[in-house]
Protein backbone atom coordinates (compact mmCIF):
# COMPACT_ATOMS: atom_id res chain seq x y z
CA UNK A 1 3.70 -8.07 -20.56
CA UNK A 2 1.29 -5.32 -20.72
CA UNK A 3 1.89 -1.78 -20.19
CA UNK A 4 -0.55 1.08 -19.76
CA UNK A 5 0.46 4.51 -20.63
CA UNK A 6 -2.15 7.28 -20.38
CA UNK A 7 -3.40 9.00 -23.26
CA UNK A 8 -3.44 12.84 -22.44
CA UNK A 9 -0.86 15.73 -21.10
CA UNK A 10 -1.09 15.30 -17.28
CA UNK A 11 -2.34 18.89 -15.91
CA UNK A 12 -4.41 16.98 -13.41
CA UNK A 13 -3.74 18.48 -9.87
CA UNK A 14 -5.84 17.34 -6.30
CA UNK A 15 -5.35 18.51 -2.79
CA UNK A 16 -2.47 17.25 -0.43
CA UNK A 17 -3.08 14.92 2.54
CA UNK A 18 -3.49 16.36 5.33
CA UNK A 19 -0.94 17.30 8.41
CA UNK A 20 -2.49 15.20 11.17
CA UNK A 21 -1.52 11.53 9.93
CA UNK A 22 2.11 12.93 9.64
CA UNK A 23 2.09 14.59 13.18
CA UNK A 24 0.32 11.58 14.16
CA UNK A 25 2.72 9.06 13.21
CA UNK A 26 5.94 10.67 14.64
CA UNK A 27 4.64 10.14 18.43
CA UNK A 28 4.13 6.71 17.87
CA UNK A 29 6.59 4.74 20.24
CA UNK A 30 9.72 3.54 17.60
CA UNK A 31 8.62 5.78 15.04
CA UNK A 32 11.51 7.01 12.19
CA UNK A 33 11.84 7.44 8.62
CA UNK A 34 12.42 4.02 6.97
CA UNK A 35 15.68 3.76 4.96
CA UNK A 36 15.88 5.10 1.39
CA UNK A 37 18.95 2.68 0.03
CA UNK A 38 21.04 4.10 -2.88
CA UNK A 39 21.33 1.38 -5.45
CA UNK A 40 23.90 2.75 -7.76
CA UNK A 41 24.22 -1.21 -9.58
CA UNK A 42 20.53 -0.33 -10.37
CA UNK A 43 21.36 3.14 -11.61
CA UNK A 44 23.84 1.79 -14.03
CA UNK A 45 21.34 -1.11 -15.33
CA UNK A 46 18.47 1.74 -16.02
CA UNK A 47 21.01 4.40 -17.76
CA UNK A 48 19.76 6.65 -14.94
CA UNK A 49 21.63 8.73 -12.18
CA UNK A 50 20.50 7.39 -9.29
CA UNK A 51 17.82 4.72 -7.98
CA UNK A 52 16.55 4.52 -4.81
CA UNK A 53 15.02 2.47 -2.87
CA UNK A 54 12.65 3.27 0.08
CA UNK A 55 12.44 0.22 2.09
CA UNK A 56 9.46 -0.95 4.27
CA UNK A 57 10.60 -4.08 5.85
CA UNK A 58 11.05 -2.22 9.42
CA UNK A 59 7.89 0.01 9.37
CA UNK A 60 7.21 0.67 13.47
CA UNK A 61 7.68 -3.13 14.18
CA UNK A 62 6.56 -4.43 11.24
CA UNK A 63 7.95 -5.52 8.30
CA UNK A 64 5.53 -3.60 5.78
CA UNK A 65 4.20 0.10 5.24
CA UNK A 66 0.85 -0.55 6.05
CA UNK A 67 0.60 0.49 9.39
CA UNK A 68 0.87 3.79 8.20
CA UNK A 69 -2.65 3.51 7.15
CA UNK A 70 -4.28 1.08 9.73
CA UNK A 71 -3.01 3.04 12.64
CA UNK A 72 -4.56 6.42 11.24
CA UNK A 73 -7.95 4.82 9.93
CA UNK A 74 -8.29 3.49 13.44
CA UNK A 75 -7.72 6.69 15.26
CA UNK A 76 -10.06 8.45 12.49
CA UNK A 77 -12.64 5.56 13.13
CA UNK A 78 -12.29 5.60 16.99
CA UNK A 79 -12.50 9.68 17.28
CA UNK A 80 -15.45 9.79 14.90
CA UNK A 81 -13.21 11.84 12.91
CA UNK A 82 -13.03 14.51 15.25
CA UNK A 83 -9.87 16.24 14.44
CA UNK A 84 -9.52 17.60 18.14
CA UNK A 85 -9.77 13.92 19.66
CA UNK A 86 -7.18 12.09 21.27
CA UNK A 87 -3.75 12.25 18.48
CA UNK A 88 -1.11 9.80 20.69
CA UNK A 89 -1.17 6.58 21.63
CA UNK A 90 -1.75 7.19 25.23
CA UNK A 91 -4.66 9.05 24.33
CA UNK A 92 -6.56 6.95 22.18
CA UNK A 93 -6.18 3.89 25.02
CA UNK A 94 -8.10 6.24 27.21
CA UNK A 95 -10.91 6.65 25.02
CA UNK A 96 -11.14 2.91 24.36
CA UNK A 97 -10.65 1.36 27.47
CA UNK A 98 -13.41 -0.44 28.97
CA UNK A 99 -15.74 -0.52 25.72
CA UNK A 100 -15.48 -3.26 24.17
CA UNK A 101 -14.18 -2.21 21.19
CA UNK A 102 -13.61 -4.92 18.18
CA UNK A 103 -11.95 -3.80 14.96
CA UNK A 104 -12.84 -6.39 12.09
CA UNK A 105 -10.91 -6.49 8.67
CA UNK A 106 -10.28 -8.67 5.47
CA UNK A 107 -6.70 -9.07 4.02
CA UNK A 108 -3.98 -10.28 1.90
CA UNK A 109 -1.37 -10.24 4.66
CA UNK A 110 -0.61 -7.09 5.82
CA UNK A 111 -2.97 -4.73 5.99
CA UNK A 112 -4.47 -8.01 8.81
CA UNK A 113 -1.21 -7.97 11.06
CA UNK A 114 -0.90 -3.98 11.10
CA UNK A 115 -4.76 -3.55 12.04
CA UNK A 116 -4.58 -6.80 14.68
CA UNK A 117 -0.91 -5.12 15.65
CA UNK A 118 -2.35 -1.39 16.27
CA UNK A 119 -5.09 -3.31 17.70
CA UNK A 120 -3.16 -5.26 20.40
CA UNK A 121 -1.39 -1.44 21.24
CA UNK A 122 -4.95 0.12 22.22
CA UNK A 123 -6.09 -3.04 24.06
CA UNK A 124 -8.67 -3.83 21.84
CA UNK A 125 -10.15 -7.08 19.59
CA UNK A 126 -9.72 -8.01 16.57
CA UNK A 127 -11.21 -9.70 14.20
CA UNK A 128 -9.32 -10.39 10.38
CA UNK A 129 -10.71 -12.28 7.32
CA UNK A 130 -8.17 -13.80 4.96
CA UNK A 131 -8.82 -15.11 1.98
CA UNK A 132 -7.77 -18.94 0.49
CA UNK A 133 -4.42 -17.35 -1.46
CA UNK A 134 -3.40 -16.41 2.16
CA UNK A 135 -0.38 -18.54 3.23
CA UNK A 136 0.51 -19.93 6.27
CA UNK A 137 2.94 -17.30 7.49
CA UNK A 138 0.95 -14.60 7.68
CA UNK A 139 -1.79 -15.84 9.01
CA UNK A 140 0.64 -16.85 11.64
CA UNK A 141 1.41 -13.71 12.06
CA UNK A 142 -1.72 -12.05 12.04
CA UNK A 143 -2.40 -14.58 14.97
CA UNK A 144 0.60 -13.60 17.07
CA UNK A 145 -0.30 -10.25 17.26
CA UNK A 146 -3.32 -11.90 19.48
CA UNK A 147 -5.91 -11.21 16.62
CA UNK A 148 -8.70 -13.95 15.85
CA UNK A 149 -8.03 -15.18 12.24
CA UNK A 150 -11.42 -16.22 10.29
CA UNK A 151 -10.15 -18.09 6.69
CA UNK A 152 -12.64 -18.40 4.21
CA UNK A 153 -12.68 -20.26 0.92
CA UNK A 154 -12.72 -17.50 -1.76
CA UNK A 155 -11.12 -14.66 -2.99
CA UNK A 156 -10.12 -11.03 -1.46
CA UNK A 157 -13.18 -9.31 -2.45
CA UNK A 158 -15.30 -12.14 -0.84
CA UNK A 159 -13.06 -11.87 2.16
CA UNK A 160 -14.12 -7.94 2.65
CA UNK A 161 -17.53 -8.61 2.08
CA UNK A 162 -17.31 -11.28 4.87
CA UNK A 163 -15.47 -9.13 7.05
CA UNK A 164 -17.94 -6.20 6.39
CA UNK A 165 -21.13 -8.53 7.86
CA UNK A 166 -19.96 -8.70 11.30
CA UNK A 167 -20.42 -6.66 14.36
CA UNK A 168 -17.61 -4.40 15.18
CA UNK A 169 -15.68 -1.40 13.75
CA UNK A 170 -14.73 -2.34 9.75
CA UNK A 171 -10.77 -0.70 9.36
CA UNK A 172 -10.59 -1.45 5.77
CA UNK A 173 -8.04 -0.56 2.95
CA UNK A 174 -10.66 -0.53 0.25
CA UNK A 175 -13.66 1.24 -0.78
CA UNK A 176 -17.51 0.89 -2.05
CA UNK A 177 -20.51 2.43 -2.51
CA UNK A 178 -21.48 3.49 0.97
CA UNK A 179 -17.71 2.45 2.84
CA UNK A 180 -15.51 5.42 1.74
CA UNK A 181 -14.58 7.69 4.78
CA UNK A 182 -11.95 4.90 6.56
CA UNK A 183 -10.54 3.63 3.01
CA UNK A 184 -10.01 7.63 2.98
CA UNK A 185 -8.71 8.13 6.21
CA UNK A 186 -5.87 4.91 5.50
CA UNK A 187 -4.69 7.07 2.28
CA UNK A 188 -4.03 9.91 4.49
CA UNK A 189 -2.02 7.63 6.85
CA UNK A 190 0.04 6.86 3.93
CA UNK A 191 1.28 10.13 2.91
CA UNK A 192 3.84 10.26 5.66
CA UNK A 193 5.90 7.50 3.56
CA UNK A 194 5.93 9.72 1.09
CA UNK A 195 7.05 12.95 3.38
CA UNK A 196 9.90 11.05 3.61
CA UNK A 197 11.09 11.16 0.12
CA UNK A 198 12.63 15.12 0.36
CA UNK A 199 14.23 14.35 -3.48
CA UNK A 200 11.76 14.46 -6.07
CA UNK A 201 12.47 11.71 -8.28
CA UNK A 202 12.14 11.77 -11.97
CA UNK A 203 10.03 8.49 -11.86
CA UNK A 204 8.38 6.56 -8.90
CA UNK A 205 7.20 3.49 -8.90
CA UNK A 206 4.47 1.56 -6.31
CA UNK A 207 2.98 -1.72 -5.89
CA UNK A 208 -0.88 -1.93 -6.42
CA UNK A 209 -3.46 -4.14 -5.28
CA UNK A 210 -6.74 -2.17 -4.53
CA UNK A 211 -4.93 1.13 -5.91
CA UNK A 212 -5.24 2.88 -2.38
CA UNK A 213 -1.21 3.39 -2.04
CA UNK A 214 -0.94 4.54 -5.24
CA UNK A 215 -4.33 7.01 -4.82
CA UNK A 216 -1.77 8.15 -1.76
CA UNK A 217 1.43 8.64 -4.08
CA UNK A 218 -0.91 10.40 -6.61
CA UNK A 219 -3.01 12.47 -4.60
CA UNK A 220 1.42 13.44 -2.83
CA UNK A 221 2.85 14.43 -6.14
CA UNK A 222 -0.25 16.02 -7.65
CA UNK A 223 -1.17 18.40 -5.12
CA UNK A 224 2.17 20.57 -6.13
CA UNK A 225 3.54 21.56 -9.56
CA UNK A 226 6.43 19.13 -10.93
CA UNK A 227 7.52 16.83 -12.81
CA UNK A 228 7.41 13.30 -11.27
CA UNK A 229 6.03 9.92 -13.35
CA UNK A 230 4.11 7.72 -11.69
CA UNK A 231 4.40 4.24 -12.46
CA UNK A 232 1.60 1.26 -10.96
CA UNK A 233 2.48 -2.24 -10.61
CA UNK A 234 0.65 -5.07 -10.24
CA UNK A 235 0.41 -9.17 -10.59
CA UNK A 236 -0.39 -10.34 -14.51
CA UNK A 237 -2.12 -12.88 -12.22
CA UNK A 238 -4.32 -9.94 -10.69
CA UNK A 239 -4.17 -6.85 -13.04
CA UNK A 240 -7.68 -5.16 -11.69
CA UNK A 241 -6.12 -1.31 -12.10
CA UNK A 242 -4.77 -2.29 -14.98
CA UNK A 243 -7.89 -3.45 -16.89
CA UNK A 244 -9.78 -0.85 -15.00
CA UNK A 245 -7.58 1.96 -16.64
CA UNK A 246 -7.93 0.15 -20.07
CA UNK A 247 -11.48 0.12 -19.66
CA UNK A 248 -11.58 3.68 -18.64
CA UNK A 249 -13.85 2.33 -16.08
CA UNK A 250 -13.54 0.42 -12.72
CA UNK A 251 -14.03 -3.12 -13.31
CA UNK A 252 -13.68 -6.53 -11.51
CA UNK A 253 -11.66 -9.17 -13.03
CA UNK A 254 -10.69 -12.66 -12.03
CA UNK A 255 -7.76 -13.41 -10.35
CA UNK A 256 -5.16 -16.34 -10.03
CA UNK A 257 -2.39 -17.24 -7.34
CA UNK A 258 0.48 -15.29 -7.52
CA UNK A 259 3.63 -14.88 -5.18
CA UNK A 260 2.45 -11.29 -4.74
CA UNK A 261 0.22 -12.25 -2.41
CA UNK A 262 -0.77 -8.49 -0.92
CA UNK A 263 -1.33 -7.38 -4.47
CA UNK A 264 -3.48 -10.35 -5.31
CA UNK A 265 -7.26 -8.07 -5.38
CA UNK A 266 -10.26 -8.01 -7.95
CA UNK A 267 -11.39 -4.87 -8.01
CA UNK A 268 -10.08 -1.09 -7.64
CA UNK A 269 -11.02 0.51 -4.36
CA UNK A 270 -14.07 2.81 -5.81
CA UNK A 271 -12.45 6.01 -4.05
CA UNK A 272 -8.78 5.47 -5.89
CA UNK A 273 -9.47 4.27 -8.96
CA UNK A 274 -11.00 8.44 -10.46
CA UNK A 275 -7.32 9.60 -8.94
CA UNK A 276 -5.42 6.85 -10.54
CA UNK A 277 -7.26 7.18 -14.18
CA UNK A 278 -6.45 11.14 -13.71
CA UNK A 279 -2.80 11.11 -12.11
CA UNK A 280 -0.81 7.77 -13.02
CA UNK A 281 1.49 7.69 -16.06
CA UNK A 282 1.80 4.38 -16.70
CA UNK A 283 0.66 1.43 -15.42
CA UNK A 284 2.37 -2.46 -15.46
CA UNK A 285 1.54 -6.06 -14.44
CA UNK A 286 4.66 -8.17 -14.23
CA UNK A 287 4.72 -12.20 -13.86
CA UNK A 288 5.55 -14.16 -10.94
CA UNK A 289 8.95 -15.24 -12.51
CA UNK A 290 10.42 -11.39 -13.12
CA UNK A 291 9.36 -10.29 -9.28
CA UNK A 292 11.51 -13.40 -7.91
CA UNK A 293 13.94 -12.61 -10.00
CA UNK A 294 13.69 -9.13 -8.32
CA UNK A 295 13.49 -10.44 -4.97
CA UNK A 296 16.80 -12.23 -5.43
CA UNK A 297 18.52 -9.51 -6.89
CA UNK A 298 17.43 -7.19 -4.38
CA UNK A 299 18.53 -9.22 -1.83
CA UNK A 300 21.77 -9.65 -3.47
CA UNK A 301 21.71 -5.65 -3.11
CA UNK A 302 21.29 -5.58 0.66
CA UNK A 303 17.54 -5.22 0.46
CA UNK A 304 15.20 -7.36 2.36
CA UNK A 305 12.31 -7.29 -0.09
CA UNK A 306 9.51 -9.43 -0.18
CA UNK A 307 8.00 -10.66 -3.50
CA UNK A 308 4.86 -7.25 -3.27
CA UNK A 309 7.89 -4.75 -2.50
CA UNK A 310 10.10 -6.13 -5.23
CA UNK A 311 7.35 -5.66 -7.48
CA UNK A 312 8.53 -1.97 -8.49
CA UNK A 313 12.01 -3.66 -9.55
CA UNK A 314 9.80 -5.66 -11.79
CA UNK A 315 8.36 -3.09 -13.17
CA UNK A 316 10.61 -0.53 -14.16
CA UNK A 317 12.62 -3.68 -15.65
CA UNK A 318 9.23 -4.39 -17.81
CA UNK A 319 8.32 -0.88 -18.51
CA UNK A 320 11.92 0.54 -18.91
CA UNK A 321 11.58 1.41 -22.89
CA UNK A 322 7.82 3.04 -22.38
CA UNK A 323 9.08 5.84 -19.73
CA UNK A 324 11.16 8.73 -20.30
CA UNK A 325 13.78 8.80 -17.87
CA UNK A 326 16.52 10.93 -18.68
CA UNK A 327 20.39 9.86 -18.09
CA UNK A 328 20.68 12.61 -15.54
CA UNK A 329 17.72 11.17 -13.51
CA UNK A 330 16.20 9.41 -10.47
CA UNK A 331 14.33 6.71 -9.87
CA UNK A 332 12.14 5.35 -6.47
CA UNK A 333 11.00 2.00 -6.17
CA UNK A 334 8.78 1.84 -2.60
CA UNK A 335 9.92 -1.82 -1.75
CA UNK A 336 6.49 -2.15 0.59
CA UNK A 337 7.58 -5.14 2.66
CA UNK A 338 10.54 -7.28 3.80
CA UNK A 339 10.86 -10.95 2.57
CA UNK A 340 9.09 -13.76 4.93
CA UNK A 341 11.99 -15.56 6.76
């Protein structure tokens, strides 16, 4: 196990998101705050008062979060990021119809099905890369949302840089030198997850894979004063945040197959990775055997969490005796996605 705590007093503060991915999202057709699930089994396991768990497995159709994101970086990418374009549905199939439009991504699972899935709403192509790791299941699913799936044999990054030589608009979840103002857009589309959360927890944990949620949770509870930790986690199979932070630099590691498939990335997204070295407390990669183990018990729990969401069970289980959580506290684990029947 390997834990990351950051050196210095946090007195690191950023701007909020902005209010259009929030207003955005609520007049999307079957749009509602996803469950936050009282777990007080959990509470009693941590010492703490309460834990909570927001879960993601019914997100507007989908059983992740991260159409938040790939519904927001489209409309950013399709307006030209003109804040008084089209802002519903309705609108934004006007402005496409008849053009031709192709949206092209790379993925781990799904990011792919919520681009291909916003995609099929608008009427439009698309076009998703997934790398070798990516099972069976969801590239299924990435097909049935009517989305052409391109497999190639390599890794996530090689994936993105496939998906970023082809003709059409690139919705990606990650940044680079010269690709930074979607990957920003899709971390404003994620800060209406956490408008949900009205408590402020003592501690909240998130899944990372290219750091991108968690640049959205930081950039959410350091734009106002108070005092909410911020734990990471990712695969010990793919701990690229993780070794970035220890290197006090972005770097890009090798990765291995691990049943965290959505987390299973390389390298930091360029944009997230300054916010995350400034604003994260602590930082965790957990093994393959503890996040099943979370999975089941989750389930057991009345949570349908898939082995990325479960993650944050993981990690608060791994990195329990490095935080400060005080018997009188809270605790949110963002389960990110349901289980694969």
């Amino acid at each position: 196990m390997t834990v990351y705590r950051r050196p210095e007093a946090r007195h690191w503060r950023c701007s909020p998101a902005p209010d259009q991915p929030w207003d955005f999202h609520r007049t999307l057709p079957g749009y509602a705050p996803t469950p936050l699930i009282d777990v007080p089994k959990l509470a009693a396991e941590f010492g703490v008062g309460r834990v909570l768990v927001k879960d993601e497995s019914t997100r507007l159709g989908l059983p992740a979060f991260k159409v938040l994101g790939a519904s927001w970086g489209i409309r950013q990418a399709l307006v030209g990021f003109d804040p008084d374009g089209p802002a519903t549905l309705d609108g934004l199939r006007a402005l496409v119809a008849g053009r031709g439009i192709r949206l092209v991504t790379a993925t781990d699972g799904n990011h792919g099905r919520a681009v291909a899935h916003f995609a099929r709403l608008l009427g439009v192509s698309a076009t998703v890369f997934v790398p070798a790791h990516v099972g069976q299941h969801a590239v299924d699913a990435i097909r049935g949302e009517g989305a052409e799936v391109v497999r190639i044999d390599g890794t996530y990054d090689e994936a993105c840089r496939a998906a970023a030589g082809v003709d059409g608009i690139l919705v990606q979840d990650t940044a680079w030198d010269g690709y930074e103002a979607i990957p920003a857009a899709i971390v404003d589309g994620y800060s209406t997850l956490f408008r949900e959360i009205t408590e402020q927890p003592t501690l909240l944990a998130v899944p990372m894979g290219v750091g991108s949620f968690a640049q959205a949770a930081v950039r959410h509870y350091r734009s106002t004063p108070g005092a909410v930790s911020l734990l990471g986690v990712e695969p010990a199979a793919a701990p690229c945040v993780l070794s970035s932070l220890d290197a006090g630099k972005l770097v890009t590691i090798d990765t291995s197959d691990t049943v965290m498939a959505g987390l299973n990335c390389g390298t930091p997204s360029s944009t997230a990775f300054p916010d995350l070295l400034a604003g994260l407390d602590a930082a965790v990669a957990v093994t393959d055997e503890q996040t099943r183990q979370a999975v089941d018990d989750l389930r057991e729990l009345g949570v349908n969490a898939g082995p990325s969401g479960a993650a944050t069970l993981a990690g608060v289980r791994a990195a329990r005796h490095a935080l400060d959580v005080p018997s009188d506290g809270s605790i949110v684990l963002v389960c990110t996605e349901g289980r694969h029947q």
